[in-house]
N, C-alpha and C. Protein backbone atom coordinates (compact mmCIF):
# COMPACT_ATOMS: atom_id res chain seq x y z
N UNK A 1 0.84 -1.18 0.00
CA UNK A 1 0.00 0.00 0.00
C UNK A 1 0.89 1.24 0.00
N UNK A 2 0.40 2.46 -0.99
CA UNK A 2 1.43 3.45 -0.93
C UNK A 2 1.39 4.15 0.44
N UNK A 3 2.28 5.10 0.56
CA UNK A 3 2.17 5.84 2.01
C UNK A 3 0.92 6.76 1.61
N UNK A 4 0.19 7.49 3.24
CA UNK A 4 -0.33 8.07 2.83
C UNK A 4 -0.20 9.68 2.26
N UNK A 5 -0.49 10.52 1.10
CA UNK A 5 0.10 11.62 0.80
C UNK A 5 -0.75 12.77 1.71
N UNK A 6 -0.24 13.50 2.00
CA UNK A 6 -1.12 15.02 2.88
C UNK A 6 -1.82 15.72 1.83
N UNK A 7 -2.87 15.99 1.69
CA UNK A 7 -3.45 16.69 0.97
C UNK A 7 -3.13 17.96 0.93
N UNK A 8 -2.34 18.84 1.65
CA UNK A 8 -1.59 19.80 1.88
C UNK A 8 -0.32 19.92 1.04
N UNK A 9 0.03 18.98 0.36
CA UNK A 9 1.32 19.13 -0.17
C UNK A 9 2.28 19.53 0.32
N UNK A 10 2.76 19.05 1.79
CA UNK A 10 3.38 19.69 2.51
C UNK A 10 5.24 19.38 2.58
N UNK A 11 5.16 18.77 1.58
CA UNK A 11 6.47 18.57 1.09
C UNK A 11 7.17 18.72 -0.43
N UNK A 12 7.97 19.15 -0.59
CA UNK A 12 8.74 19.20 -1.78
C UNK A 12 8.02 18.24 -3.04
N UNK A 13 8.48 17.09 -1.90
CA UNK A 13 8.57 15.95 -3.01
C UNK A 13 6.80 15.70 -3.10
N UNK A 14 6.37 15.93 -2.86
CA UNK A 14 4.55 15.61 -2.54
C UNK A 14 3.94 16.75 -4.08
N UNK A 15 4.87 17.48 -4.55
CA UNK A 15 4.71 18.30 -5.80
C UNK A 15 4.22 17.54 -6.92
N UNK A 16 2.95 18.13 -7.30
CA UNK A 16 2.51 16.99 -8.62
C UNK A 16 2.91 17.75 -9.79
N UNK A 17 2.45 16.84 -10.99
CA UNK A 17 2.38 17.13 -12.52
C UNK A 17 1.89 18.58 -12.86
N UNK A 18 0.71 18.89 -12.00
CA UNK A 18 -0.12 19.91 -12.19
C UNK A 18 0.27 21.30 -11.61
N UNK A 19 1.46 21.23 -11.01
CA UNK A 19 2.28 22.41 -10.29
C UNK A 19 2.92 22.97 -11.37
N UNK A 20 2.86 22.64 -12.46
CA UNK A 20 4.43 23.13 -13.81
C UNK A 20 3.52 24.59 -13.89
N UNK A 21 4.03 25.71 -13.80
CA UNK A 21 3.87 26.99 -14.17
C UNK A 21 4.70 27.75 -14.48
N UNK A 22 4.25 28.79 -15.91
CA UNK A 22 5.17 29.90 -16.23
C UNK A 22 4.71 31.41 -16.02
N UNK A 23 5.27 32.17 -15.66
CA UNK A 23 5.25 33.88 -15.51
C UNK A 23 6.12 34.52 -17.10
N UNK A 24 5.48 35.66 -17.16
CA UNK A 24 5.85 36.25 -18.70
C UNK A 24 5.88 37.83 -18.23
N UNK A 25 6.75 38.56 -19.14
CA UNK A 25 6.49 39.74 -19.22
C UNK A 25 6.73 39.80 -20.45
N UNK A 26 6.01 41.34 -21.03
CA UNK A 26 6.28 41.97 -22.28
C UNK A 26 6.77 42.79 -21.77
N UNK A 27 8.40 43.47 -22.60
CA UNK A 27 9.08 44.80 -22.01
C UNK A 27 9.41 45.35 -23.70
N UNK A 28 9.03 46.42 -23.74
CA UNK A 28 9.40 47.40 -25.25
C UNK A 28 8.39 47.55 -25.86
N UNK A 29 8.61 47.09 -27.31
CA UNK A 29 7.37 47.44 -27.96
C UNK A 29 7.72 48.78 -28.34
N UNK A 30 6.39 49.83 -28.16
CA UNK A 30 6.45 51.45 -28.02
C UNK A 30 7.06 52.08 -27.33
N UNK A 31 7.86 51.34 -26.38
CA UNK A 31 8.75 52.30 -25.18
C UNK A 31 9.93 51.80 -25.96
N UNK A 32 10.16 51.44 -26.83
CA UNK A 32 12.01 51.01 -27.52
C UNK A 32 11.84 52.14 -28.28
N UNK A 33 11.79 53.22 -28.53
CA UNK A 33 12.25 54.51 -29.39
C UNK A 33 13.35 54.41 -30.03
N UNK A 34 14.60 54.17 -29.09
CA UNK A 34 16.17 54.24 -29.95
C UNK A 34 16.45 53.15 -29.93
N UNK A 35 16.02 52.31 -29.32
CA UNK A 35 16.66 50.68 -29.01
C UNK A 35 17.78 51.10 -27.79
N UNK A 36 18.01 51.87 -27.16
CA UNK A 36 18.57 51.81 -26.13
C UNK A 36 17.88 52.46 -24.59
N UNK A 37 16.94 52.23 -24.39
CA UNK A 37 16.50 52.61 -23.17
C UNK A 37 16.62 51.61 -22.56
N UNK A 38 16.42 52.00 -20.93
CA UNK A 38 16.48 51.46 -19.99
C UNK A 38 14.70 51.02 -19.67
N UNK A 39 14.57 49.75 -19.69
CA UNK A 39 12.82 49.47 -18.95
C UNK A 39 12.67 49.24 -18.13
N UNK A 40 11.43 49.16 -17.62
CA UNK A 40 11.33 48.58 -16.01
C UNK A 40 10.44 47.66 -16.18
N UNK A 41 10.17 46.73 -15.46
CA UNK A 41 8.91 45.73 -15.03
C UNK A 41 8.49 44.92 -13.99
N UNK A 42 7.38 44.34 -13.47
CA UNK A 42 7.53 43.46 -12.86
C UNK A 42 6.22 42.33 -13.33
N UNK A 43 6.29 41.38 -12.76
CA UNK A 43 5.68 40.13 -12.76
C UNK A 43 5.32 39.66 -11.07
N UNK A 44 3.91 39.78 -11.31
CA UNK A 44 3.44 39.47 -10.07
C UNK A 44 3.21 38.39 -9.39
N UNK A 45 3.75 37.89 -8.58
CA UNK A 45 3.29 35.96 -7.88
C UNK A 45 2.14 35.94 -7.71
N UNK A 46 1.86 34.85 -7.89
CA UNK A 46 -0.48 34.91 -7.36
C UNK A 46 -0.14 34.52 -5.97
N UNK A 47 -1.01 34.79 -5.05
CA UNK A 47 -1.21 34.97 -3.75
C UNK A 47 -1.26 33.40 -3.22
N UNK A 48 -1.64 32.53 -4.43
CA UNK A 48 -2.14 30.91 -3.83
C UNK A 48 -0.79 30.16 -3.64
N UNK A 49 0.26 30.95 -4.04
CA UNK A 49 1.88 29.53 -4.38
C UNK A 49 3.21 30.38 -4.19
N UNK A 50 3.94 29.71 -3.75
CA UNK A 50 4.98 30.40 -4.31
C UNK A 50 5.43 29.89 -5.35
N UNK A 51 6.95 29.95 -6.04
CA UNK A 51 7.11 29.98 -7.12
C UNK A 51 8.36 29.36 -7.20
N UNK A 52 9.07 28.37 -7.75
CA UNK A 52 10.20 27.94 -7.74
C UNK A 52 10.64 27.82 -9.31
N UNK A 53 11.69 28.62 -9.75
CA UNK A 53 12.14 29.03 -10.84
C UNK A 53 13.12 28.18 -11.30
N UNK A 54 12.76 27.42 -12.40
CA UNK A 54 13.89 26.14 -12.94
C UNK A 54 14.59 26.68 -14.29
N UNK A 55 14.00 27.35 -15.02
CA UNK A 55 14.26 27.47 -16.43
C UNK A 55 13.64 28.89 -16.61
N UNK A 56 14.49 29.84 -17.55
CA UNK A 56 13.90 30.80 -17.95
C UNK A 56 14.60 31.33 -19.94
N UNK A 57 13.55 31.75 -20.54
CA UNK A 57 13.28 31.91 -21.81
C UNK A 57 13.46 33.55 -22.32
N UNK A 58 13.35 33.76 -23.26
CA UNK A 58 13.03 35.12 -23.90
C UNK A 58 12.91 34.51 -25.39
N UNK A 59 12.06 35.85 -26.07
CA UNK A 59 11.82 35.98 -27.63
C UNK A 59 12.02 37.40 -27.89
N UNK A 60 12.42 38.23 -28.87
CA UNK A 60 12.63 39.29 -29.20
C UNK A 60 11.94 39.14 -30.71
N UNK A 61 11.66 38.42 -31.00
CA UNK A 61 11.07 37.84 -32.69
C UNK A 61 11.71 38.97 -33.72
N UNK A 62 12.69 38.91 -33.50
CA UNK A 62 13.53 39.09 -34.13
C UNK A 62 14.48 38.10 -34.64
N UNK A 63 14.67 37.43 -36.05
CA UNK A 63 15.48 36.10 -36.45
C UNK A 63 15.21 36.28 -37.79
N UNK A 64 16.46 35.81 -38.47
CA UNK A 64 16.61 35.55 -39.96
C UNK A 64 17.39 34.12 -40.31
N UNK A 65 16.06 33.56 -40.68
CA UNK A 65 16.50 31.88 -40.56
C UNK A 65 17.35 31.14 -39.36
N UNK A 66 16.32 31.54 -38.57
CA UNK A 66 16.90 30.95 -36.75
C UNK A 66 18.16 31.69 -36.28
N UNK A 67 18.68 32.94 -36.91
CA UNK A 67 19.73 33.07 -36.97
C UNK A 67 19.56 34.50 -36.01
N UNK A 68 20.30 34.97 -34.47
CA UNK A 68 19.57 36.24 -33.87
C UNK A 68 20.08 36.61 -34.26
N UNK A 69 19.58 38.25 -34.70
CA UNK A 69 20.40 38.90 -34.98
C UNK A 69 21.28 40.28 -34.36
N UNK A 70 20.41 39.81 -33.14
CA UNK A 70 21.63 40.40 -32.01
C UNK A 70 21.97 40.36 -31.01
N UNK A 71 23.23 40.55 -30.81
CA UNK A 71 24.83 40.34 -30.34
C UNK A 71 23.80 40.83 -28.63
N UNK A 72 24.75 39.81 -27.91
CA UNK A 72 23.90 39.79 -26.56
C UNK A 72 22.50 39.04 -26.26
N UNK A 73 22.23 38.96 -27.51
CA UNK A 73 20.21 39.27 -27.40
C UNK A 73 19.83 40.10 -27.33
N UNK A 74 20.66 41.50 -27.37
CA UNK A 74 20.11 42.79 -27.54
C UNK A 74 19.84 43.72 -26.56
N UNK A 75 19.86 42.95 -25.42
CA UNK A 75 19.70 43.27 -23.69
C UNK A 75 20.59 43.27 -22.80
N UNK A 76 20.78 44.62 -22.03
CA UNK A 76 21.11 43.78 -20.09
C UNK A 76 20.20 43.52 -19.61
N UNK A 77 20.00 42.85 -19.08
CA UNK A 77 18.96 42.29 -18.05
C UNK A 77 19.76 42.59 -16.53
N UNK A 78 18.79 42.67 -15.19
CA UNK A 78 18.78 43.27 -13.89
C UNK A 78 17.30 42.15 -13.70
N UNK A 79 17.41 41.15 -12.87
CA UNK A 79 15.98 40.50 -12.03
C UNK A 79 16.52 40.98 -10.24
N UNK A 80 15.39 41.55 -9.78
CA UNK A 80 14.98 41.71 -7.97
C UNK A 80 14.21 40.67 -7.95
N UNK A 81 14.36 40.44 -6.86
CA UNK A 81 13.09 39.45 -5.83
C UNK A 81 12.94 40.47 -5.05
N UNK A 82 11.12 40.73 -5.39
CA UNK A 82 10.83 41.58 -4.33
C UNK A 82 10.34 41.40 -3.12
N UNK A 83 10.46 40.58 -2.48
CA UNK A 83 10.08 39.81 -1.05
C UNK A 83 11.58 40.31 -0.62
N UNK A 84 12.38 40.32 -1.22
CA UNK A 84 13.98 40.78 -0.18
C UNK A 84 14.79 41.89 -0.39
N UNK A 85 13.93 42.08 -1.73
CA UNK A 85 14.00 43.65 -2.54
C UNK A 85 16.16 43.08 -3.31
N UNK A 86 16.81 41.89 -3.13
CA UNK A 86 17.80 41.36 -3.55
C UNK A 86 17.94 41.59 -5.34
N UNK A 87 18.75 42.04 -5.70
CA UNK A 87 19.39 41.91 -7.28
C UNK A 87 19.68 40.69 -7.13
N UNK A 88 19.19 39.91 -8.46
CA UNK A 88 19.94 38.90 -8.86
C UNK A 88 21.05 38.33 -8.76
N UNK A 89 21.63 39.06 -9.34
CA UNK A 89 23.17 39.56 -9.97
C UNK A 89 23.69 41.01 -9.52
N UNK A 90 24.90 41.03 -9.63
CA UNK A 90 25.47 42.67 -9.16
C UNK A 90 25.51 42.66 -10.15
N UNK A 91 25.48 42.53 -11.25
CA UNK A 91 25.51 43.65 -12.68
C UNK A 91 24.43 43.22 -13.52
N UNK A 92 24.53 44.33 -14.39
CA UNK A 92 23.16 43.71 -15.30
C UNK A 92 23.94 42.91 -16.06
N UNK A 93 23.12 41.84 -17.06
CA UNK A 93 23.61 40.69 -17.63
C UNK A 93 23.30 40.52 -19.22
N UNK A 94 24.08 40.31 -20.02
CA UNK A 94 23.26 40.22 -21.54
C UNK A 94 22.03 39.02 -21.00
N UNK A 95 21.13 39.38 -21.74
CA UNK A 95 19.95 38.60 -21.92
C UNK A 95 20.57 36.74 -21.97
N UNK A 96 21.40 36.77 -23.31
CA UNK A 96 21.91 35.51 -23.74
C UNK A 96 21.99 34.87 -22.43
N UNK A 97 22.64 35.99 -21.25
CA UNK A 97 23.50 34.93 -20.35
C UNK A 97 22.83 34.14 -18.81
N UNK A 98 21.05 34.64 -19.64
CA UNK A 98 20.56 34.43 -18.27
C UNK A 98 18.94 33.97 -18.49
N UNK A 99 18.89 34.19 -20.20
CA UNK A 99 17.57 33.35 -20.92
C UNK A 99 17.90 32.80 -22.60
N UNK A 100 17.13 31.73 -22.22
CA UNK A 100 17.48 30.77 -23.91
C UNK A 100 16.23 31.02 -24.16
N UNK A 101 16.19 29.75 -25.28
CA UNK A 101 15.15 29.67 -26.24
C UNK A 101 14.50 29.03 -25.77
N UNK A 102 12.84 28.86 -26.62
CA UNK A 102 11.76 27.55 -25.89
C UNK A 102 12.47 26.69 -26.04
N UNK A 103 12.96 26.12 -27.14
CA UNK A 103 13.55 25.12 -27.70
C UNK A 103 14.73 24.44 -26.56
N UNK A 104 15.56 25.66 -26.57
CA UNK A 104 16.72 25.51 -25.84
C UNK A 104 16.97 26.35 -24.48
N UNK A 105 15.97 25.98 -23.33
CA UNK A 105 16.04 27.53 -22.24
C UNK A 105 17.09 27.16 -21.31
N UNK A 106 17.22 27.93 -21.09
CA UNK A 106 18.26 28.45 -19.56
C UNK A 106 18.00 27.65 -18.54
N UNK A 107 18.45 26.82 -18.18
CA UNK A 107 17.97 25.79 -17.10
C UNK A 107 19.09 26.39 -15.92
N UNK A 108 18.37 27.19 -14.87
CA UNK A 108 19.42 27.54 -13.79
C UNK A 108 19.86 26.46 -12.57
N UNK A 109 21.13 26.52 -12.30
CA UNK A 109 21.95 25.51 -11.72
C UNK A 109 21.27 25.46 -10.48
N UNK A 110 20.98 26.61 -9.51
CA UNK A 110 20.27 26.72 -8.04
C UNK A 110 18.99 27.24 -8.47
N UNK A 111 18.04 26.67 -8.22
CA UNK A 111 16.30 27.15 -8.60
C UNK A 111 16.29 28.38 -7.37
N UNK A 112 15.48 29.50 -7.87
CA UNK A 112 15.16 30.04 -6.79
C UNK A 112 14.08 30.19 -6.33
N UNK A 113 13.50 30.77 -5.19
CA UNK A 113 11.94 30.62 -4.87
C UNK A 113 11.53 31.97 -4.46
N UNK A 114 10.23 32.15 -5.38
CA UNK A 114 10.11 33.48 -5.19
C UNK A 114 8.66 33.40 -4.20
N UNK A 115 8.49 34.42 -3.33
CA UNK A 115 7.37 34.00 -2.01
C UNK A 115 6.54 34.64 -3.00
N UNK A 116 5.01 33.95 -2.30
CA UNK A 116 3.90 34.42 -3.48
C UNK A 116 3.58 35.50 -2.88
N UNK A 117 2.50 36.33 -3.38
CA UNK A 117 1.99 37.76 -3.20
C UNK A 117 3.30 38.74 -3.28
N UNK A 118 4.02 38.36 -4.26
CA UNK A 118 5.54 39.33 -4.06
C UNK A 118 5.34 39.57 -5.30
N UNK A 119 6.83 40.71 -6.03
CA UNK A 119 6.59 40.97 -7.45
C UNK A 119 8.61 40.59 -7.74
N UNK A 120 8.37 40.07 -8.84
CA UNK A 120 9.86 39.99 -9.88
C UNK A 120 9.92 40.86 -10.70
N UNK A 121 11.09 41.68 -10.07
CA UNK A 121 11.29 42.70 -10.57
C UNK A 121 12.77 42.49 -12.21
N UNK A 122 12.02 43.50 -13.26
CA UNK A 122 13.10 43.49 -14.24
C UNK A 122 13.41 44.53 -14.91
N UNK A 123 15.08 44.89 -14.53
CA UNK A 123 15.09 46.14 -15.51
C UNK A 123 15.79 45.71 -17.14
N UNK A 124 15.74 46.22 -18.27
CA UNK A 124 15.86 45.65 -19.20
C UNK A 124 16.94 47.32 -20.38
N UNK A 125 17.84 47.17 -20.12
CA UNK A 125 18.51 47.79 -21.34
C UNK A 125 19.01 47.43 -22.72
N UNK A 126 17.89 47.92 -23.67
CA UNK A 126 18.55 47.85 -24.94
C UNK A 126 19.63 48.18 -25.53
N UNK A 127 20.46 47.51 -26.53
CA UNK A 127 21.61 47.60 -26.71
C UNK A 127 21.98 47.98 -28.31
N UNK A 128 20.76 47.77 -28.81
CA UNK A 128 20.81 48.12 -30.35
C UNK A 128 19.55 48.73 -31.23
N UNK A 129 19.80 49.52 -31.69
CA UNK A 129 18.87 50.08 -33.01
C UNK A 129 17.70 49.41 -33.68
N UNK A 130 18.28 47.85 -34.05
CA UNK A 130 17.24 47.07 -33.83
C UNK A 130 15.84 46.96 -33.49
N UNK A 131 15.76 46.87 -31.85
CA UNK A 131 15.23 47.01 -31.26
C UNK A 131 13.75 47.90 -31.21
N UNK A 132 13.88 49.03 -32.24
CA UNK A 132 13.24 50.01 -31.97
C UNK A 132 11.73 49.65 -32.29
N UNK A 133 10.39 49.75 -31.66
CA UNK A 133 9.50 49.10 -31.52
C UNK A 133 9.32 47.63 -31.24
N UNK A 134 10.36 46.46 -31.00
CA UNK A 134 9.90 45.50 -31.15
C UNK A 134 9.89 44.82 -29.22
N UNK A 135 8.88 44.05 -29.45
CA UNK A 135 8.71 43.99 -27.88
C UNK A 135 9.57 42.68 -27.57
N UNK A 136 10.39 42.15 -26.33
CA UNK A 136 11.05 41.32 -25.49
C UNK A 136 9.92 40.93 -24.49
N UNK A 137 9.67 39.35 -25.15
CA UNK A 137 9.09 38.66 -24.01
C UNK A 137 9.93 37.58 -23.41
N UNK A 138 9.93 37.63 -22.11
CA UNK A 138 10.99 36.97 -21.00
C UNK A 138 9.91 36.20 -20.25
N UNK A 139 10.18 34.68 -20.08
CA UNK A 139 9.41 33.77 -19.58
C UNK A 139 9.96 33.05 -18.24
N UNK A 140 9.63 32.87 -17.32
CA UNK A 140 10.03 31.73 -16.16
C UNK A 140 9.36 30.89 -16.06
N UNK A 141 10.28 29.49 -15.94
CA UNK A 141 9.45 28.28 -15.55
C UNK A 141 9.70 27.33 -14.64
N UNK A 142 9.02 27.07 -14.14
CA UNK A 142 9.25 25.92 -13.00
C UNK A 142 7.89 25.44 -12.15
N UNK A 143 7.40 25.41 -10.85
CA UNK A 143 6.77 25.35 -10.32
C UNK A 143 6.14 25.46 -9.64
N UNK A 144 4.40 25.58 -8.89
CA UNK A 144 4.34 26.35 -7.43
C UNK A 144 4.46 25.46 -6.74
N UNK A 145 3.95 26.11 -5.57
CA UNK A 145 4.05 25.39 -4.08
C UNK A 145 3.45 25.81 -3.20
N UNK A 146 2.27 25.20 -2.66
CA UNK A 146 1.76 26.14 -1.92
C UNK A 146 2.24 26.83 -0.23
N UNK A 147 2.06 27.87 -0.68
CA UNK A 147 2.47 28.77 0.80
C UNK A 147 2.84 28.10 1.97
N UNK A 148 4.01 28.16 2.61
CA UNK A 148 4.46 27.48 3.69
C UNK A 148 4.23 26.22 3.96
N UNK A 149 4.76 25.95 2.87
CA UNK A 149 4.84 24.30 2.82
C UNK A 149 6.08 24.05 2.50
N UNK A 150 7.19 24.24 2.41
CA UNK A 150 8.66 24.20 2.01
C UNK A 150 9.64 24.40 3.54
């Protein structure tokens, strides 16, 4: 007979199939004028989970025969966790070095966990001409969990 599971999910491993979730932002678009501004954003946790971050993505749909066509990905990227108000990183980061493709995403080495009812914060500097109107969508993926259960 299996053990019995808590209906609480009160463990890690007690995480089902149905926990896989992603968060998105759109950053640019009409705010890329020169292709070099600085953006801001955030992405809000839902109040029911927190959030444990395995993999993260971007698209700039920008490509000429799968081929990007720009150097960096076109971005620094800056992520906060706003539950600790913490930078990511001390510097901002090319895009490349911190989101892949659907195909091929960024699978980060330490997952992090973002507390729910918090916001992920992103600042986003363009780096090229390019850029100008086209919008950067940046994806996270991994899983919830519900609230104080970890």
């Amino acid at each position: 007979m299996p053990p019995y599971k808590n209906p609480n999910r009160s463990r890690l491993g007690d995480v089902f199939i149905d926990s896989y979730f992603q968060y998105a932002i759109n950053i640019g678009g009409a705010n890329f004028v020169t292709g070099l501004e600085t953006l801001t954003g955030t992405i809000p946790i839902q109040s029911d989970a927190d959030f444990i971050c395995v993999h993260s993505m971007y698209e700039t749909g920008l490509a000429n025969a799968g081929v990007l066509l720009l150097v960096n990905g076109g971005a620094l990227v800056q992520l906060t966790d706003g539950a600790s108000q913490r930078a990511m990183q001390n510097i901002t980061v090319p895009a490349t070095t911190l989101f892949g493709t659907a195909q091929r995403p960024y699978m980060w080495t330490l997952t992090h966990r973002f507390k729910a009812n918090t916001p992920i914060g992103f600042q986003v500097t363009g780096l090229a001409a390019a850029l100008i109107g086209i919008t950067m969508r940046f994806v996270l993926g991994g899983f919830k969990v519900p609230i104080n259960t970890l």
